[in-house]
Protein backbone atom coordinates (compact mmCIF):
# COMPACT_ATOMS: atom_id res chain seq x y z
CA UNK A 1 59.17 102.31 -32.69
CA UNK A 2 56.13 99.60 -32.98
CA UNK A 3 52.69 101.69 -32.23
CA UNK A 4 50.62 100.14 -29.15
CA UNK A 5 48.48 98.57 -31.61
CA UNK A 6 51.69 96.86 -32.96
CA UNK A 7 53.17 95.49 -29.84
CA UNK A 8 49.63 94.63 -28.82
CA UNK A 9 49.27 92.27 -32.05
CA UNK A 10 52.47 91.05 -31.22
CA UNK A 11 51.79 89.74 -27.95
CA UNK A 12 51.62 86.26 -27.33
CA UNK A 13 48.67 84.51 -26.61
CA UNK A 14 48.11 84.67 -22.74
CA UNK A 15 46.55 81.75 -20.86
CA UNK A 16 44.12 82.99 -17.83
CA UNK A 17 43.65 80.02 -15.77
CA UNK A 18 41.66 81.73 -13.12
CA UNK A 19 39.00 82.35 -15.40
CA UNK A 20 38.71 78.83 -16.06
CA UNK A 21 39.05 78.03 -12.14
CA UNK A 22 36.27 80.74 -11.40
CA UNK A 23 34.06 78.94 -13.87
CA UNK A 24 34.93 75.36 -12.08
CA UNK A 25 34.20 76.67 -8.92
CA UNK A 26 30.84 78.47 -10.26
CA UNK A 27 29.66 75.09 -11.39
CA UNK A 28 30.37 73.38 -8.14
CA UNK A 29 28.52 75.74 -6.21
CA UNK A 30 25.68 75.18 -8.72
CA UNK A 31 25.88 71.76 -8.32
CA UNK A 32 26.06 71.78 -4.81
CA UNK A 33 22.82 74.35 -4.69
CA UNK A 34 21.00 71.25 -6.79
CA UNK A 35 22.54 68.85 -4.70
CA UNK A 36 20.38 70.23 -1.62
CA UNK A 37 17.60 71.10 -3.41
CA UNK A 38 17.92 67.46 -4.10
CA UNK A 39 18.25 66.19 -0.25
CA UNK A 40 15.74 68.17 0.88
CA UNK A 41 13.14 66.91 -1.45
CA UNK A 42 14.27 63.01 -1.15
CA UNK A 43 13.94 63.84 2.74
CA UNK A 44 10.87 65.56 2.46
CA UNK A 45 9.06 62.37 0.82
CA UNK A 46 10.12 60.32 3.56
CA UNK A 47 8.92 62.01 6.10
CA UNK A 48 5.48 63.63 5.46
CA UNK A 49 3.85 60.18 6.48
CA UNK A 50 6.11 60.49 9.57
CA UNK A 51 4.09 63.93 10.03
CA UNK A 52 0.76 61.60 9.14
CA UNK A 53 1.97 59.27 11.70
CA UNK A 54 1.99 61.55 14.59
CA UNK A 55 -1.45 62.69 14.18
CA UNK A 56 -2.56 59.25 14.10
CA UNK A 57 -0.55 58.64 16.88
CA UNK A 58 -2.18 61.06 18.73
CA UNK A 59 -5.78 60.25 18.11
CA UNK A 60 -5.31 56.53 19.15
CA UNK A 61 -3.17 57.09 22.04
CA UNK A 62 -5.95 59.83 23.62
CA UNK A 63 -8.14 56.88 23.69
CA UNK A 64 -5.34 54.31 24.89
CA UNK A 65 -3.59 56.41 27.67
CA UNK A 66 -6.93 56.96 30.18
CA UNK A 67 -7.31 53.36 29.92
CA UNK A 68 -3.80 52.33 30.90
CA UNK A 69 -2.01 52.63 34.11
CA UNK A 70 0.85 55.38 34.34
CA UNK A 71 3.08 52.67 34.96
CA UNK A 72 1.96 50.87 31.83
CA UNK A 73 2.14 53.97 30.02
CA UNK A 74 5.67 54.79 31.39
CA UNK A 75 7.04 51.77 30.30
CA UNK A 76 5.48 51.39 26.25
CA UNK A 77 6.59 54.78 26.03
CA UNK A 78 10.26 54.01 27.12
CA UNK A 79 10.36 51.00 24.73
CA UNK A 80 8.82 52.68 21.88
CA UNK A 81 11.90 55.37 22.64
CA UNK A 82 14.43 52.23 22.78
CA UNK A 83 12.56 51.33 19.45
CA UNK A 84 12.83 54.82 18.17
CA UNK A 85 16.12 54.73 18.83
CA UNK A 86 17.54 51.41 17.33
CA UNK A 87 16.02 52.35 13.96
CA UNK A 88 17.26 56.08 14.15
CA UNK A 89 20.77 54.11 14.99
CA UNK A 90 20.47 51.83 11.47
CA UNK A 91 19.36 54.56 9.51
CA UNK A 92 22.29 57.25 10.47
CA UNK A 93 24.77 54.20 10.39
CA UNK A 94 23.82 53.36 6.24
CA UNK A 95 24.10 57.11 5.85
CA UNK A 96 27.11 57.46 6.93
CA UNK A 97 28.61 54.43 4.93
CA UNK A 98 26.58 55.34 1.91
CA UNK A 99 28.27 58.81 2.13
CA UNK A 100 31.56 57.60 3.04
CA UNK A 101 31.69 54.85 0.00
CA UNK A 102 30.31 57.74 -2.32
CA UNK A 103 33.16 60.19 -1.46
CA UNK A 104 36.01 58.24 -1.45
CA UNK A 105 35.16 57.32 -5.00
CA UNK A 106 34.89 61.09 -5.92
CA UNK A 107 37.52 62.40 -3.70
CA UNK A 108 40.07 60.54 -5.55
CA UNK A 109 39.34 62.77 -8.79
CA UNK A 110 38.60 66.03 -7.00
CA UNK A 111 41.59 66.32 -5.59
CA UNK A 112 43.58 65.59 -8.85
CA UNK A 113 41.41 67.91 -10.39
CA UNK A 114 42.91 70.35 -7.91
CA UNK A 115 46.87 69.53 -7.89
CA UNK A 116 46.40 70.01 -11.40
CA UNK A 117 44.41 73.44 -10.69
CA UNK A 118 46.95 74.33 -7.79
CA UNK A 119 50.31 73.09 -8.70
CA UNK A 120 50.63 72.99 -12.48
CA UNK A 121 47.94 75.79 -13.26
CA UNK A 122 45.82 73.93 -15.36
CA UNK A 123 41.91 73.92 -14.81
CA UNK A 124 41.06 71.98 -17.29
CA UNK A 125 40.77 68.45 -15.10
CA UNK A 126 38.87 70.77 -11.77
CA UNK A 127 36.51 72.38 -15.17
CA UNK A 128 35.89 68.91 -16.78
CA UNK A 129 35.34 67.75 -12.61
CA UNK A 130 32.70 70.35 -12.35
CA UNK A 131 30.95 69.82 -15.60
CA UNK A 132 30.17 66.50 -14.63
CA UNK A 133 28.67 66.93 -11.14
CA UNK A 134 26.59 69.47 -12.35
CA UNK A 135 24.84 67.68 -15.45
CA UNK A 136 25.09 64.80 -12.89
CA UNK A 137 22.84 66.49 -10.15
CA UNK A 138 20.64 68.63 -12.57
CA UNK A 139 20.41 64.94 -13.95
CA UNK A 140 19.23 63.67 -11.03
CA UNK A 141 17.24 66.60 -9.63
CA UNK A 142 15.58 67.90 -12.38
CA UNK A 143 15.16 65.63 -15.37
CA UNK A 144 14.73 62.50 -13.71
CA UNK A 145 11.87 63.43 -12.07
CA UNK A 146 10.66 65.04 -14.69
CA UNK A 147 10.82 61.40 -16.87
CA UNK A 148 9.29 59.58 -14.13
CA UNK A 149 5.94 62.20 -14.46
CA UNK A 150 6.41 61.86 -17.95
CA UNK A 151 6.27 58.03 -18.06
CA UNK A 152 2.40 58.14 -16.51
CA UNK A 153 0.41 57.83 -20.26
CA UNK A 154 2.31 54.40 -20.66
CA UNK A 155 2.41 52.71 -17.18
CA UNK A 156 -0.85 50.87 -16.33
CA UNK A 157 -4.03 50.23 -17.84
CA UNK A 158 -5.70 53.52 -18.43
CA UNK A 159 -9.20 51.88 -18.48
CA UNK A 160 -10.76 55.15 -19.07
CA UNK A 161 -9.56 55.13 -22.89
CA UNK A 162 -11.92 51.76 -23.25
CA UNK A 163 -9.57 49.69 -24.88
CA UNK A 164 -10.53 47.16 -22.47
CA UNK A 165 -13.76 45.94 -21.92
CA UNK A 166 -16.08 46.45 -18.80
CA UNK A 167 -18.40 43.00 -18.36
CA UNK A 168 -19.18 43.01 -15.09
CA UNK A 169 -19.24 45.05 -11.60
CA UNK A 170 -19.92 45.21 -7.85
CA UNK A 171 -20.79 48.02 -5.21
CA UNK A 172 -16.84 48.06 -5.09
CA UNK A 173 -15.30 46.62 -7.65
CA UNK A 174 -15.33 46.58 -11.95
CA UNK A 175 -14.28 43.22 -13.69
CA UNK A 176 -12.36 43.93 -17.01
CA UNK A 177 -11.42 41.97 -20.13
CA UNK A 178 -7.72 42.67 -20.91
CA UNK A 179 -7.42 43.29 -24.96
CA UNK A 180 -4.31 41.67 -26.11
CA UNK A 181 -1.75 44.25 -27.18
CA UNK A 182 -0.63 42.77 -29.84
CA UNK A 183 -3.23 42.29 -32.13
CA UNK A 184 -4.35 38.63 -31.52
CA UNK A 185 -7.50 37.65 -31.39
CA UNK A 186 -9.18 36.29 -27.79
CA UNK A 187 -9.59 32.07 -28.07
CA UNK A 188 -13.33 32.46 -26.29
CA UNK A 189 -13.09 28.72 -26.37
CA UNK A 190 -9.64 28.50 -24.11
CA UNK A 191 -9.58 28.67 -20.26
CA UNK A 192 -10.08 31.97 -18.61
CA UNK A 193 -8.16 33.32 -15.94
CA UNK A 194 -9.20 36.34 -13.42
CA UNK A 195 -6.48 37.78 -11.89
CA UNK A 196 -7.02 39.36 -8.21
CA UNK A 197 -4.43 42.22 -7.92
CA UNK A 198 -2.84 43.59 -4.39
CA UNK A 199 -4.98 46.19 -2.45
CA UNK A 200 -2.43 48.26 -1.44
CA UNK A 201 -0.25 48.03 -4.40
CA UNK A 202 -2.73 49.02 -7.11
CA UNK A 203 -3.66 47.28 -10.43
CA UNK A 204 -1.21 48.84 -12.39
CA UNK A 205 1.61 47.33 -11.51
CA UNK A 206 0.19 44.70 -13.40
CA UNK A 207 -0.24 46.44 -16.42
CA UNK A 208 3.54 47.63 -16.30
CA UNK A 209 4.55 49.18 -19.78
CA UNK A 210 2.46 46.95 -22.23
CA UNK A 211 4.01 49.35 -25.04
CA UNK A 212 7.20 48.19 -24.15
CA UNK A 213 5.85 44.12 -23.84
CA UNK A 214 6.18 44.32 -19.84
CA UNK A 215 2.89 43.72 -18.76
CA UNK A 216 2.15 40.57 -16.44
CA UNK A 217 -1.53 40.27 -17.52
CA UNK A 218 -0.86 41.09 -21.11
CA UNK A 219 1.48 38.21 -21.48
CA UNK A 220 -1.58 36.16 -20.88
CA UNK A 221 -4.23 37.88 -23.07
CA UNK A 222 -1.23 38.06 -25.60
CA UNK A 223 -1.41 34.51 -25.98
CA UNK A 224 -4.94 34.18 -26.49
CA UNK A 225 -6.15 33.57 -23.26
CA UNK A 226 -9.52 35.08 -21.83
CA UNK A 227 -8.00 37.30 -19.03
CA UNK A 228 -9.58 39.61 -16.68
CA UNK A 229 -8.91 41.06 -13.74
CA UNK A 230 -10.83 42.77 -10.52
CA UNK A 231 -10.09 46.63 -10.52
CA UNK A 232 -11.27 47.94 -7.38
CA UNK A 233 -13.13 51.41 -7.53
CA UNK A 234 -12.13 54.92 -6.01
CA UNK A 235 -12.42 54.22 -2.29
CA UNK A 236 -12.59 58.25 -1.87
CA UNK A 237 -15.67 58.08 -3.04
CA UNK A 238 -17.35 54.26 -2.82
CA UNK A 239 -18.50 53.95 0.75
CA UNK A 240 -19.01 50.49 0.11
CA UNK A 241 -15.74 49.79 -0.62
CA UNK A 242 -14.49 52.00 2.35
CA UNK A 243 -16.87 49.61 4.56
CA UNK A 244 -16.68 46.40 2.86
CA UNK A 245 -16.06 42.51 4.47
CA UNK A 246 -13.78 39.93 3.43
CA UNK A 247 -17.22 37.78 2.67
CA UNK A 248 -18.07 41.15 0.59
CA UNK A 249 -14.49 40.65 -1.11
CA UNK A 250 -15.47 36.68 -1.65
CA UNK A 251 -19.16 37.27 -2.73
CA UNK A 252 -18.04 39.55 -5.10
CA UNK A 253 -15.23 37.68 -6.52
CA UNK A 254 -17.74 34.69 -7.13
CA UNK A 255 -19.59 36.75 -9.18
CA UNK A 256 -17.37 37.38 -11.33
CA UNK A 257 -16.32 33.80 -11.61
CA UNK A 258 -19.98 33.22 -12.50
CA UNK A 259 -19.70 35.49 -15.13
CA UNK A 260 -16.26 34.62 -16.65
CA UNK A 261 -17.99 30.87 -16.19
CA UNK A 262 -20.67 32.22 -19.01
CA UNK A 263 -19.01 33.90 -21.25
CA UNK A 264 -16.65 31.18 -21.85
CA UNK A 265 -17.72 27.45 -20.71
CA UNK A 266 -14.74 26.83 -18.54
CA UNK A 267 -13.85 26.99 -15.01
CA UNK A 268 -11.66 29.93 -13.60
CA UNK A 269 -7.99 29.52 -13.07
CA UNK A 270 -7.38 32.40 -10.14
CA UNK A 271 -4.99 33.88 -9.86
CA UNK A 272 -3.27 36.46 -7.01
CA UNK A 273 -0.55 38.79 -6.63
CA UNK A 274 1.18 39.67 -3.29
CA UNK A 275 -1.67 40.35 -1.26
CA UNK A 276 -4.77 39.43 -3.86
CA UNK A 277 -3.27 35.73 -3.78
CA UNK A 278 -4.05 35.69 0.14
CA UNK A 279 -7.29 36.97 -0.12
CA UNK A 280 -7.71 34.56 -3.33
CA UNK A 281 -6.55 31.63 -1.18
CA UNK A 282 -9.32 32.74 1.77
CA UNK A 283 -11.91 32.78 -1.04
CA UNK A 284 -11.00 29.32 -1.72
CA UNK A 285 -11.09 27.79 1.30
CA UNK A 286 -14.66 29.40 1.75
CA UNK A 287 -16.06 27.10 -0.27
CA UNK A 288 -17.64 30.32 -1.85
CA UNK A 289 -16.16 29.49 -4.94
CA UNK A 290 -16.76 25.82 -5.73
CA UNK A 291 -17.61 24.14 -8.91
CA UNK A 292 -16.45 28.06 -10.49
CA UNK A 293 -12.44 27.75 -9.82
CA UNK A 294 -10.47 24.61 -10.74
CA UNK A 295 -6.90 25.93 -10.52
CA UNK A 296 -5.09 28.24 -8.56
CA UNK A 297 -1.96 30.76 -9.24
CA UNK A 298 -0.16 32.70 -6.38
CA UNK A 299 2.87 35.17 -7.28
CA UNK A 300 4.64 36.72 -4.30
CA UNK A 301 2.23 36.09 -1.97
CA UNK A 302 2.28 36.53 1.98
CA UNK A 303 0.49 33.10 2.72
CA UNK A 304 1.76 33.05 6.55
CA UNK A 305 3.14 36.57 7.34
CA UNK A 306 4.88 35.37 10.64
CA UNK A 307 7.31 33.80 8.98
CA UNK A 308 9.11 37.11 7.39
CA UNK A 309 12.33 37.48 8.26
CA UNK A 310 11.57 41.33 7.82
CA UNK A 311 8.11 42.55 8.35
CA UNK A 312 7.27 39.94 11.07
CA UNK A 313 10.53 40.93 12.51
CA UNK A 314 9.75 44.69 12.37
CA UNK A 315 6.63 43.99 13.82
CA UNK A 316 8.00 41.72 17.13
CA UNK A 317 10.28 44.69 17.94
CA UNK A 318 7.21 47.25 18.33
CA UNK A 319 6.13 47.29 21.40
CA UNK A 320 2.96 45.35 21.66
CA UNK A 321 0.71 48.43 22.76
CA UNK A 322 1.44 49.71 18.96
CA UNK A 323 1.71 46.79 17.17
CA UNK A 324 -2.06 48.04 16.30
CA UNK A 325 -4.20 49.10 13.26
CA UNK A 326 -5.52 52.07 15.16
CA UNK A 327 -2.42 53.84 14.60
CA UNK A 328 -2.46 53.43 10.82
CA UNK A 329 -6.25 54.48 10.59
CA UNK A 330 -7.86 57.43 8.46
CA UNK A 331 -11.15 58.93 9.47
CA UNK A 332 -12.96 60.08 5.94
CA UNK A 333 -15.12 62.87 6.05
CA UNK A 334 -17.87 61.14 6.05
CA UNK A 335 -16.87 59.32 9.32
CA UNK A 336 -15.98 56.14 7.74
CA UNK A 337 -12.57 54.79 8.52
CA UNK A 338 -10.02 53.20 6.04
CA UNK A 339 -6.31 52.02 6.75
CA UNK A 340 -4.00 54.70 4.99
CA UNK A 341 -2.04 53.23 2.54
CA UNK A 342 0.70 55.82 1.94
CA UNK A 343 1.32 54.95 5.80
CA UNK A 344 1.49 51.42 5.12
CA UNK A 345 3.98 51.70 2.43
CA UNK A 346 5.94 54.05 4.86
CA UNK A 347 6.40 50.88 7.12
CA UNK A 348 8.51 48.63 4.75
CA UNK A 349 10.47 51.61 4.03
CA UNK A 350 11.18 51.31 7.78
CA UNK A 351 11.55 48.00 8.16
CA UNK A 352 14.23 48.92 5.59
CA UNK A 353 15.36 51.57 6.87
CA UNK A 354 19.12 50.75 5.87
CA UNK A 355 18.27 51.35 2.24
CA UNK A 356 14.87 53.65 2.15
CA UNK A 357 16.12 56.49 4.44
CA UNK A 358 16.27 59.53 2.68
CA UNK A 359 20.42 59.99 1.88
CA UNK A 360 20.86 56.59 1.06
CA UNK A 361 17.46 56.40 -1.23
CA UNK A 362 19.44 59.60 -2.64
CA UNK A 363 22.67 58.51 -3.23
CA UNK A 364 21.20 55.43 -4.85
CA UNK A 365 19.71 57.16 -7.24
CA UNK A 366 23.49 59.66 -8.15
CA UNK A 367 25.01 56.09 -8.07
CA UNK A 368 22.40 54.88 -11.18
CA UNK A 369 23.02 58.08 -12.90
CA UNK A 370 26.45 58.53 -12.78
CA UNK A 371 27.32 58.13 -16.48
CA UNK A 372 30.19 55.20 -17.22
CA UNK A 373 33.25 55.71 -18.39
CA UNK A 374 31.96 58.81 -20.08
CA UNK A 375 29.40 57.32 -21.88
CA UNK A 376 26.35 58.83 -21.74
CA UNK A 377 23.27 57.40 -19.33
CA UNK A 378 20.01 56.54 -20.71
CA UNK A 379 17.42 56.14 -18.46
CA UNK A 380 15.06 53.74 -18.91
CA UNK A 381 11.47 53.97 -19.27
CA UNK A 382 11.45 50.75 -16.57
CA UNK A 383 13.54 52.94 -14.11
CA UNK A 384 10.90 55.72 -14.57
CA UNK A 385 7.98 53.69 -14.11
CA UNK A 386 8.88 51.70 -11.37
CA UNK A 387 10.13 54.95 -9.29
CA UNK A 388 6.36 56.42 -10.37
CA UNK A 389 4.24 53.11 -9.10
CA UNK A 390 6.42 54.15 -5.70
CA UNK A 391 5.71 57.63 -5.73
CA UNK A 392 1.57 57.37 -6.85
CA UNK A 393 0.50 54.26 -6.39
CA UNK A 394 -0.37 53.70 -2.55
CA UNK A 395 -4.77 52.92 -2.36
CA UNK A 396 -6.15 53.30 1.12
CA UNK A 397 -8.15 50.07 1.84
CA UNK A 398 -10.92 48.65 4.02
CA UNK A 399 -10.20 48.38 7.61
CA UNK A 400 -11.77 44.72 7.46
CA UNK A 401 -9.57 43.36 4.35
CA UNK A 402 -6.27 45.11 6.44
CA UNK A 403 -7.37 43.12 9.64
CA UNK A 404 -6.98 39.92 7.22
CA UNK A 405 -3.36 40.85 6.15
CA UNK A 406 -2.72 41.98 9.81
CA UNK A 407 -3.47 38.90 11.55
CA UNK A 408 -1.48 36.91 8.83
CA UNK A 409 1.45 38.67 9.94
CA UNK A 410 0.73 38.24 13.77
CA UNK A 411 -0.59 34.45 14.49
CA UNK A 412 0.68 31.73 12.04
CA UNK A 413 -1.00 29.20 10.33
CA UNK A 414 -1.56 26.04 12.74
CA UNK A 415 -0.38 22.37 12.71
CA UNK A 416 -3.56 21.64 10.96
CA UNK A 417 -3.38 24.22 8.45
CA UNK A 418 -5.67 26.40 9.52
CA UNK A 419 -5.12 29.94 8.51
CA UNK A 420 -5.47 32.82 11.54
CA UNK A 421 -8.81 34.19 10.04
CA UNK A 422 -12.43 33.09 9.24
CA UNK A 423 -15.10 33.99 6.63
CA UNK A 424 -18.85 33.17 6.92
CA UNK A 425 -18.01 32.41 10.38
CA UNK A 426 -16.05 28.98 9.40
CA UNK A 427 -12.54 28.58 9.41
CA UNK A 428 -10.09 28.01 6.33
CA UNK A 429 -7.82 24.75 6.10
CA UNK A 430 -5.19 24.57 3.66
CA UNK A 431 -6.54 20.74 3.37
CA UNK A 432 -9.49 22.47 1.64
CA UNK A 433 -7.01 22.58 -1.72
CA UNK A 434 -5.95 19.24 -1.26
CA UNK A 435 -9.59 17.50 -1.06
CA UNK A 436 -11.04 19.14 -4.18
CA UNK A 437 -7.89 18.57 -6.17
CA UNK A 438 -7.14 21.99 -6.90
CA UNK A 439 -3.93 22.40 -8.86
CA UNK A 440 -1.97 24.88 -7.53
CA UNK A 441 0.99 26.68 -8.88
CA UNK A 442 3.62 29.14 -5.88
CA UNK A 443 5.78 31.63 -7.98
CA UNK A 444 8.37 33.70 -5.45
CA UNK A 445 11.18 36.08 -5.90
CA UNK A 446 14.65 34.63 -4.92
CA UNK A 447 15.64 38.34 -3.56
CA UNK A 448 12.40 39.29 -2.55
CA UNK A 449 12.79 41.15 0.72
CA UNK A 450 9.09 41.71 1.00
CA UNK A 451 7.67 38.78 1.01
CA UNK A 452 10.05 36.13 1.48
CA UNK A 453 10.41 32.92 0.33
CA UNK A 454 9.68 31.34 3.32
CA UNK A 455 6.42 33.48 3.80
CA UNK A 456 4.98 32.46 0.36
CA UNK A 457 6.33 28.97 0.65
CA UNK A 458 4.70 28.56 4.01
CA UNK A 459 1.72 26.18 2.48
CA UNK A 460 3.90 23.16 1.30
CA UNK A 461 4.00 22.59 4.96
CA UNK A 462 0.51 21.32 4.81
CA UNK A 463 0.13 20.24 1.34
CA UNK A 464 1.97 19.81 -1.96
CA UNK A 465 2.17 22.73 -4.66
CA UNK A 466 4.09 23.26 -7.61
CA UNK A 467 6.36 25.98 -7.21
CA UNK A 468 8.76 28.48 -9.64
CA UNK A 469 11.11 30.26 -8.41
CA UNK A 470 12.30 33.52 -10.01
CA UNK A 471 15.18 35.75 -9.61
CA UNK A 472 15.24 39.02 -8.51
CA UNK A 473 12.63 40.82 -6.04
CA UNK A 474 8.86 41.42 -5.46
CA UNK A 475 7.74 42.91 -8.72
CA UNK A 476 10.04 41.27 -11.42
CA UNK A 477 7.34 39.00 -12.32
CA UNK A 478 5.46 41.56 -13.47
CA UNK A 479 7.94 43.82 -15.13
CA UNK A 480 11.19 42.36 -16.20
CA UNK A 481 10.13 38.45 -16.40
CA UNK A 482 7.04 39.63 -18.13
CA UNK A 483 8.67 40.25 -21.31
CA UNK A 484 8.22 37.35 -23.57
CA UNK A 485 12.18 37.93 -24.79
CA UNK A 486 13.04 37.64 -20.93
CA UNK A 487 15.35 34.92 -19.96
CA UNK A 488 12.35 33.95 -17.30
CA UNK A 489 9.31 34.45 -19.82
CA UNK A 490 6.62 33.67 -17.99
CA UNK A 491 5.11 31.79 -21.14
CA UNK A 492 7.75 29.23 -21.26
CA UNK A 493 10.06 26.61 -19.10
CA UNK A 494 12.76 28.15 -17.40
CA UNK A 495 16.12 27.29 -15.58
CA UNK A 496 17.71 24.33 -14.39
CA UNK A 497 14.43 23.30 -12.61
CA UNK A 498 12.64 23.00 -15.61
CA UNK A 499 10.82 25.38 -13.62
CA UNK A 500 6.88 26.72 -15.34
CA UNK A 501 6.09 29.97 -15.45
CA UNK A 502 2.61 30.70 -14.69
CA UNK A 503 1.38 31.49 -18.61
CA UNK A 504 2.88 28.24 -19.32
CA UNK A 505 1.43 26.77 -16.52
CA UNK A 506 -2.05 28.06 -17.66
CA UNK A 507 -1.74 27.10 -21.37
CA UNK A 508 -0.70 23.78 -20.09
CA UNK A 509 -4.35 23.61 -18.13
CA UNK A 510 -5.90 24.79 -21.24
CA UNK A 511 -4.55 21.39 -23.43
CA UNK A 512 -4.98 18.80 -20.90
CA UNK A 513 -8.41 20.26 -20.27
């Protein structure tokens, strides 16, 4: 007779299934745990500035309900509710497709994964299932995040390490050199350029990832060119930037003209981005800046807001009574007020509310992750720093220079040109360009749902421009086209236009000079 140990030896190897199932089903409710920590956090960030909102809200609408009638107030209300409504309707509508499309491609597998689990009593498919959705949601949830805080020594300029120069500032703003990053030496003798970036926006987005050669001003200074650009200062703490004019913004920008104009022999070529080309183009038409500026660059600038198919859109659904700055307006502590700029950038997420409400904005980001065909996903330093510039980089800025982007978004330019604002008390005609023979180059995004084509475009009604188009949206100029190997460099002629790109279009100024 075979001893216990014996038949125990002899036994054959037993499968236990359920110990692999119990491990599935662990993961899942792991990855379901991340999932929410997820969803809560993606929701979270979307609606603290609703939270902002309300106390805004409240402050301008104690002053604006004693001096409206109850009738008046009865009926903004119950339009701002219709309002309310409609976009509450869009968002809820993309979340529901977004989740729909997102389980029916995962359903398909799960429930394999469990006829294999169920009927044939293998776990291995519902194990391998598991696996993936939780590295795919700690993927998401933890180190993503965790990459996009990491990215911050690269992205930008990082002025305070002084590998730039400081030669010149205002009450409110610095004016920087840009040292070329790779090595080349600065032709002192070439046309500058001085580069105006957005207020809202920030700088930075400017200075992308030069260690990675995506860096719109570095691809000029990178050929040689004297560029600099206008960095404005902490607004937290310079009351005269929290105070400051658009004929402060112009004064101060010829300045630095005047000093470029020095150092180097040549007129300026300006140049704006988004909402620096505006305020550029105002300076312009001034006259402020004459015999300093002989050329002129815009990239994805709002030069007549109206004509946005989304913003101006967004704008001629709220009611009228709201459609106002005082709701979007933070009182410092030391009783200065500013426009809040988190707030603004919480608009376009509503005016896109389709895509920037909280689920979908999640899903999105699963969807990028979701490694291919088992390969393994990288993600790139790009992805990281673009997802940081949306997460840090929202500036506050001066009630006056938000008035100027405001009323380009609410009364269009006129038959004669002239633009909706004034500075030094005169107005500004596009005809201004024309009669000193400025050269003038438009660069847009084709899928730019910011500021659309026809909003940057809007001056060729009046007068004739050179224009590039380039593909994708609002910042590709200034990340992916701003590598030199980039199929748009912005250094070189591009696509079946011939099209310039405006490096090209500035070393092209520089030999005919």
């Amino acid at each position: 007779m075979n001893s216990p140990a014996d038949r125990i030896s002899e036994t054959p190897d037993i499968d236990f299934p359920f110990i692999e199932g119990f491990s599935a089903f662990n993961k899942l409710g792991g990855a379901t745990q991340t999932f929410l920590s997820g969803l809560a956090r993606y929701t979270t960030d979307f609606f603290v500035p609703y939270l902002i909102s309300t106390h805004y809200f409240q402050q301008a609408e104690s002053d604006h309900l004693p001096k409206s009638s109850p009738l008046d107030n009865l009926e903004s209300y119950l339009k701002l509710n219709d309002f309310n409504n409609e976009l509450m309707g869009r968002g809820v509508s993309s979340a529901l497709d977004m989740v729909n499309n997102y389980a029916q491609k995962e359903m398909g597998d799960f429930l394999q994964a469990m006829y294999q689990s169920v009927f044939a009593l293998n776990n291995h498919d519902l194990n391998a299932f598991a696996t993936r959705q939780a590295e795919l949601m700690d993927r998401v949830v933890r180190i993503y995040p965790q990459m996009i805080q990491d990215i911050e020594p690269e992205y930008g300029f990082h002025f305070e390490r002084g590998v730039h120069e400081r030669v010149a500032e205002t009450d409110r703003f610095y004016l920087y050199q840009i040292t070329p990053s790779d090595g080349l030496t600065v032709r002192m003798d070439a046309k500058p350029v001085c580069i105006l970036p957005p207020y809202v926006l920030g700088a930075n987005i400017l200075g992308f990832l030069p260690g990675e050669n995506k860096s719109y001003v570095h691809c000029f200074a990178n050929q040689g060119i004297p560029t600099y650009i206008r960095i404005l200062k902490d607004i937290k703490t310079t009351e005269a930037l929290q105070t400051m004019t658009a004929e402060d913004d112009a004064r101060d920008t010829r300045l630095f003209c005047e000093t470029i104009f020095k150092r180097h022999g040549k007129p300026v070529t300006l140049n704006g981005y988004c909402q620096g080309g505006y305020n550029a183009l105002c300076n312009l038409l001034s006259g402020e800046l004459d015999d300093l500026v002989d050329a002129f660059i815009t990239c994805v600038a709002p030069m007549d807001g109206t004509r946005s198919l989304g913003l101006a859109e967004f704008l001629k659904r709220l009611p009228k009574r709201f459609n106002d700055l005082a709701y979007g307006t933070k009182t410092l502590p030391n009783g200065n007020k500013v426009a809040d700029g988190k707030l603004m950038g919480w608009v376009y997420k509503l005016k896109s509310i389709e895509t920037e409400q909280p689920l979908n904005a999640f899903f999105r980001d699963i969807k990028m992750l979701t490694a291919k065909n088992g390969a393994p996903v990288k993600i790139s330093k790009t992805a990281a720093a673009l997802n940081y510039w949306l997460a840090a980089e929202r500036f506050d800025l001066p009630l006056a220079i938000t008035r100027i982007s405001f009323a380009s978004y609410n009364i269009p330019i006129t038959a004669d040109g002239t633009l909706p604002i004034q500075l030094f008390g005169q107005k500004l005609n596009l005809n201004r360009i024309k009669e000193k023979g400025i050269p003038w180059l438009i660069c847009y995004g084709t899928h730019d749902d910011l500021v659309e084509k026809e909003t940057a475009l809007a001056p060729l009604d009046y007068i004739s421009a050179e224009v590039t188009p380039f593909p994708k949206g609002h910042v590709a100029i200034a990340t992916s086209w701003s590598d030199p190997k980039s199929a748009c460099a912005l250094h070189t002629r591009f696509g079946d236009g011939n099209w310039r790109g405006p490096v090209r279009f500035q070393l092209d100024l520089d030999d005919a000079f």
